[in-house]
C-alpha atoms as a PDB file:
ATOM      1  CA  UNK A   1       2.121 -15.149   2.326  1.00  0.00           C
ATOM      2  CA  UNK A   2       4.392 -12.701   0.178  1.00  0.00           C
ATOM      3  CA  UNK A   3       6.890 -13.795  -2.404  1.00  0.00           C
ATOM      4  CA  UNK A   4       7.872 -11.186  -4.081  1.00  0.00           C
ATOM      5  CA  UNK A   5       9.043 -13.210  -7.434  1.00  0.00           C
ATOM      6  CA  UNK A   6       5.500 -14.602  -7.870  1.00  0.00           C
ATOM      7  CA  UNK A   7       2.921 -11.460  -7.510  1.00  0.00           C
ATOM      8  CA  UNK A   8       0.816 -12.894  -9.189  1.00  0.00           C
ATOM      9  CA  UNK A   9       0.179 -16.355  -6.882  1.00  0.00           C
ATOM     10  CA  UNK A  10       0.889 -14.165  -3.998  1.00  0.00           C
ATOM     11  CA  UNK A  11      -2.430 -11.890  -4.966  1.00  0.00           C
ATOM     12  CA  UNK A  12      -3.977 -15.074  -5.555  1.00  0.00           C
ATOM     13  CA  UNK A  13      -2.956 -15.930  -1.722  1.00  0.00           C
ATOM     14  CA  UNK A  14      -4.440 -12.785  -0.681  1.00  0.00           C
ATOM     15  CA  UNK A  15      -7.536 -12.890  -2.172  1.00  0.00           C
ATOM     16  CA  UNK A  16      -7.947 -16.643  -0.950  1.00  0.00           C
ATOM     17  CA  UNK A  17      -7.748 -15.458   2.354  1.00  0.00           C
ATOM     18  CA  UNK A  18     -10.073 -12.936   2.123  1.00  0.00           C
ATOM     19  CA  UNK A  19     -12.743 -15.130   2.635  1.00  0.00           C
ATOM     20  CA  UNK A  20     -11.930 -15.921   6.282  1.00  0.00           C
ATOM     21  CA  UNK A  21     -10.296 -12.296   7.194  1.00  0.00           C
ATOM     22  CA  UNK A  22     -11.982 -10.365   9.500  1.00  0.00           C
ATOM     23  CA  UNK A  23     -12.986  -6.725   8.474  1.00  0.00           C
ATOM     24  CA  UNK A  24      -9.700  -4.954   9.378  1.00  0.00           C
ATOM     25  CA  UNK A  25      -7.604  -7.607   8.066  1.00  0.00           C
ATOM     26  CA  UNK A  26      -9.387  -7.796   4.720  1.00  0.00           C
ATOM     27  CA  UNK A  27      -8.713  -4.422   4.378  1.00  0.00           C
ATOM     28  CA  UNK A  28      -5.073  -4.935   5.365  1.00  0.00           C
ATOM     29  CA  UNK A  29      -4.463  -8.167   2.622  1.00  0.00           C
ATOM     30  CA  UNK A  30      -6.363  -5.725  -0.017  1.00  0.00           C
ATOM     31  CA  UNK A  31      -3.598  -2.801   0.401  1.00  0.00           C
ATOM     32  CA  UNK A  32      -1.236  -5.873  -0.116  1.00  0.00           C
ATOM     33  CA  UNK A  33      -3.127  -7.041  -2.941  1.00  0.00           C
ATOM     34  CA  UNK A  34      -2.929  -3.358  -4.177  1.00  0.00           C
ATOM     35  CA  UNK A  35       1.070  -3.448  -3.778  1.00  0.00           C
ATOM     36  CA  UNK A  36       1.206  -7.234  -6.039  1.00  0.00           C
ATOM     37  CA  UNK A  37      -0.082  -4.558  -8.643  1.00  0.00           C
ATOM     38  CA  UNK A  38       2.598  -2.159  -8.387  1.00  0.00           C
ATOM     39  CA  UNK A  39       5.210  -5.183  -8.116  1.00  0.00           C
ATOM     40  CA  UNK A  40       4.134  -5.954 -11.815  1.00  0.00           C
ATOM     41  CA  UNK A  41       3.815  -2.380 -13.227  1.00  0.00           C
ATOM     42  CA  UNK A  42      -0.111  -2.455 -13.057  1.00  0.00           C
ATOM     43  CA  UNK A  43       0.240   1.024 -11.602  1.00  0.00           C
ATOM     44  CA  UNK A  44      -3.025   2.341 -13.010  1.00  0.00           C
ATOM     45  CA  UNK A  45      -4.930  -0.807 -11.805  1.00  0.00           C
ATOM     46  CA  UNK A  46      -3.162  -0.605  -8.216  1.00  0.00           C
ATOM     47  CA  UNK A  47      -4.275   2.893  -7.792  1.00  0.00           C
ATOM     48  CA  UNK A  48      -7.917   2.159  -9.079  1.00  0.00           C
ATOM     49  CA  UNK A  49      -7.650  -0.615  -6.581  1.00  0.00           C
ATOM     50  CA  UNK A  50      -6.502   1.228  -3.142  1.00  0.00           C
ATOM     51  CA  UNK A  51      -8.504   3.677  -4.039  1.00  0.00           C
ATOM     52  CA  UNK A  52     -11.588   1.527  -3.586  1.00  0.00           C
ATOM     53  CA  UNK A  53     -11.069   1.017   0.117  1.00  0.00           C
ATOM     54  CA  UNK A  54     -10.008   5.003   1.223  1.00  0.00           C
ATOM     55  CA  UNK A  55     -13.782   5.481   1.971  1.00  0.00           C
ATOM     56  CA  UNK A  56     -13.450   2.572   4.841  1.00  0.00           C
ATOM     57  CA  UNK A  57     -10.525   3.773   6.530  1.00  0.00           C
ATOM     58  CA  UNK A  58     -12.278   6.467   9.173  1.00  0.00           C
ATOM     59  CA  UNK A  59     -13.785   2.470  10.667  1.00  0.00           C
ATOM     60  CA  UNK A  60      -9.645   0.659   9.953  1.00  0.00           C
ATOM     61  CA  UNK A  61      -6.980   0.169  12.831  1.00  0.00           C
ATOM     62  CA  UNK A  62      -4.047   2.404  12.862  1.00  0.00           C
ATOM     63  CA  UNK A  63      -1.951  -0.833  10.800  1.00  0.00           C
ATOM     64  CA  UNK A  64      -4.588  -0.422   7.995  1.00  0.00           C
ATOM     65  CA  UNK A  65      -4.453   2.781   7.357  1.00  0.00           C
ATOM     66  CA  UNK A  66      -0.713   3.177   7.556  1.00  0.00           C
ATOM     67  CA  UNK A  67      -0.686   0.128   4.953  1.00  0.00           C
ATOM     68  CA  UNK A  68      -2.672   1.896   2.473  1.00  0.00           C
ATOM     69  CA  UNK A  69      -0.910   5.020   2.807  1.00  0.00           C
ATOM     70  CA  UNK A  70       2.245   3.073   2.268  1.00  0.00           C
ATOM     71  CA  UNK A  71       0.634   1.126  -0.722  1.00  0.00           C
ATOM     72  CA  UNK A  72      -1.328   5.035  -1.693  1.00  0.00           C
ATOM     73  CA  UNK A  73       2.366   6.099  -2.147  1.00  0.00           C
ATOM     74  CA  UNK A  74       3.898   3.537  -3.900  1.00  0.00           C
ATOM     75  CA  UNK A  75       1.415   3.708  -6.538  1.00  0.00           C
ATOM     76  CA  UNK A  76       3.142   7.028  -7.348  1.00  0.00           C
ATOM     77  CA  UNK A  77       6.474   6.416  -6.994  1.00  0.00           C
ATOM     78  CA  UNK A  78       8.786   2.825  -6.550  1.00  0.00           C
ATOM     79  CA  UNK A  79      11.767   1.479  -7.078  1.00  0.00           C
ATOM     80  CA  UNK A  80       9.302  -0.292 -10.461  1.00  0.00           C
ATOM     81  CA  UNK A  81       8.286   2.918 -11.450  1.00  0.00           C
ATOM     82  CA  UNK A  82       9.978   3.848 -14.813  1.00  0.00           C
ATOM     83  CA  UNK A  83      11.642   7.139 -14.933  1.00  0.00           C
ATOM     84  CA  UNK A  84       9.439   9.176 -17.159  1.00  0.00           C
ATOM     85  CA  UNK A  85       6.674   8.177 -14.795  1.00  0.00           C
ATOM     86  CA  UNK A  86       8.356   9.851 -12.039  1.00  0.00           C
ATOM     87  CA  UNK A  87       7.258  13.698 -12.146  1.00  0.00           C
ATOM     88  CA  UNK A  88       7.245  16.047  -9.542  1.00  0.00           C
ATOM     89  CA  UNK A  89       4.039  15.734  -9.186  1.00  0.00           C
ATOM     90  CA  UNK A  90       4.011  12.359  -8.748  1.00  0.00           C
ATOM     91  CA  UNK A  91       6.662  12.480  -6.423  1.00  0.00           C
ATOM     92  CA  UNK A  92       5.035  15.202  -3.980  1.00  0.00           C
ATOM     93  CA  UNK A  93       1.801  12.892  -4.245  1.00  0.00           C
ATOM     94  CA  UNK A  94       3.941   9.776  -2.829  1.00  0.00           C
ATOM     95  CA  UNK A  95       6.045  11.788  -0.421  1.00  0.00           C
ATOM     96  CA  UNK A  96       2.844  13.240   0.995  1.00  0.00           C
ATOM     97  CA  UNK A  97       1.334   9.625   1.656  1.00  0.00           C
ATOM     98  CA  UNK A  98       4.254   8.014   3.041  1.00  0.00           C
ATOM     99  CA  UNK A  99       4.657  10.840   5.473  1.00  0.00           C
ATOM    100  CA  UNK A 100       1.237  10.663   6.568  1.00  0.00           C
ATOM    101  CA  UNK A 101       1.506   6.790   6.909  1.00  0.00           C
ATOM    102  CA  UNK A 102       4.864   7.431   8.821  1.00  0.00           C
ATOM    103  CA  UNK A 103       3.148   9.912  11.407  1.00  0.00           C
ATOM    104  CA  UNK A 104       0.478   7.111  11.686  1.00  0.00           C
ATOM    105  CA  UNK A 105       2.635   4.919  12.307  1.00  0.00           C
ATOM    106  CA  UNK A 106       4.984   6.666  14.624  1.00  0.00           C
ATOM    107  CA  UNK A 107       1.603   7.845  16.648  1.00  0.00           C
ATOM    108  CA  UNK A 108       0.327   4.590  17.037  1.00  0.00           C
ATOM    109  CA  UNK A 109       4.101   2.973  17.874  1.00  0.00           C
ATOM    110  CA  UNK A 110       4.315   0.504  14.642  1.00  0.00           C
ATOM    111  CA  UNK A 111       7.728   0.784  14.687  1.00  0.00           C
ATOM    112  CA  UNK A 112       8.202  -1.143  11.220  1.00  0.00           C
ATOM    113  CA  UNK A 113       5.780   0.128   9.577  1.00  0.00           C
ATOM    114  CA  UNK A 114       6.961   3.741  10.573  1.00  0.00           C
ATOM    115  CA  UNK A 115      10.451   2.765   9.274  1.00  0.00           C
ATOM    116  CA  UNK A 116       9.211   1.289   5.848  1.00  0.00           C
ATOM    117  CA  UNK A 117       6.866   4.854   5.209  1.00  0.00           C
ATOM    118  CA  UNK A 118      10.053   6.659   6.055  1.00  0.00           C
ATOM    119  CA  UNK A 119      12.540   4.954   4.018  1.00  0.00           C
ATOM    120  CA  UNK A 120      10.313   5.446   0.997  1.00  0.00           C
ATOM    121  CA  UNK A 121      10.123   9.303   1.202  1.00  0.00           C
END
């Protein structure tokens, strides 16, 4: 569903198939819908986004909630991010969520998921 040089369609992808997606995967295409954001520099919007489904992840699958926390991070801090953007503070606040998403990850053996959390901190 992802291509990367069309964010935009690929949200629109997303959101389509939203309408047929169980629970846990809507909440998994919305953390991906969350990243199209950050892909176009609508940090502000993909943090006011993800932040919208944090109060349903106690119910998520381990995949879920190691997507958001990816997604959580990269809000803060991405290879999009301009520099000025990227404060300490902003920094910590990523490197805190990818390393909880990685020790999600690694607990519930998501092997790639575990890898892409780490290779962001």
């Amino acid at each position: 569903m992802w291509n990367h040089q069309d964010p935009a369609g690929t949200e629109t992808r997303f959101r389509a198939a939203l309408e047929t997606a169980s629970s846990d995967e809507a909440l998994i295409l919305q953390t991906q819908i969350a990243r199209t954001y950050g892909i176009r520099e609508q940090f502000d919007q993909a943090r006011a986004f993800a932040g919208l489904l944090e109060p349903d992840l106690g119910r998520a699958s381990a995949q879920a909630n190691v997507r958001f926390w990816i997604e959580w991070g990269r809000t803060f801090c991405s290879a999009t991010h301009n520099k000025d953007s990227q404060t300490d503070a902003a920094r910590s606040t990523a490197r805190d969520a990818f390393l909880k998403a990685f020790a999600l990850a690694r607990d519930a053996q998501l092997d790639g998921l575990a890898i892409d959390a780490l290779h962001m901190t």
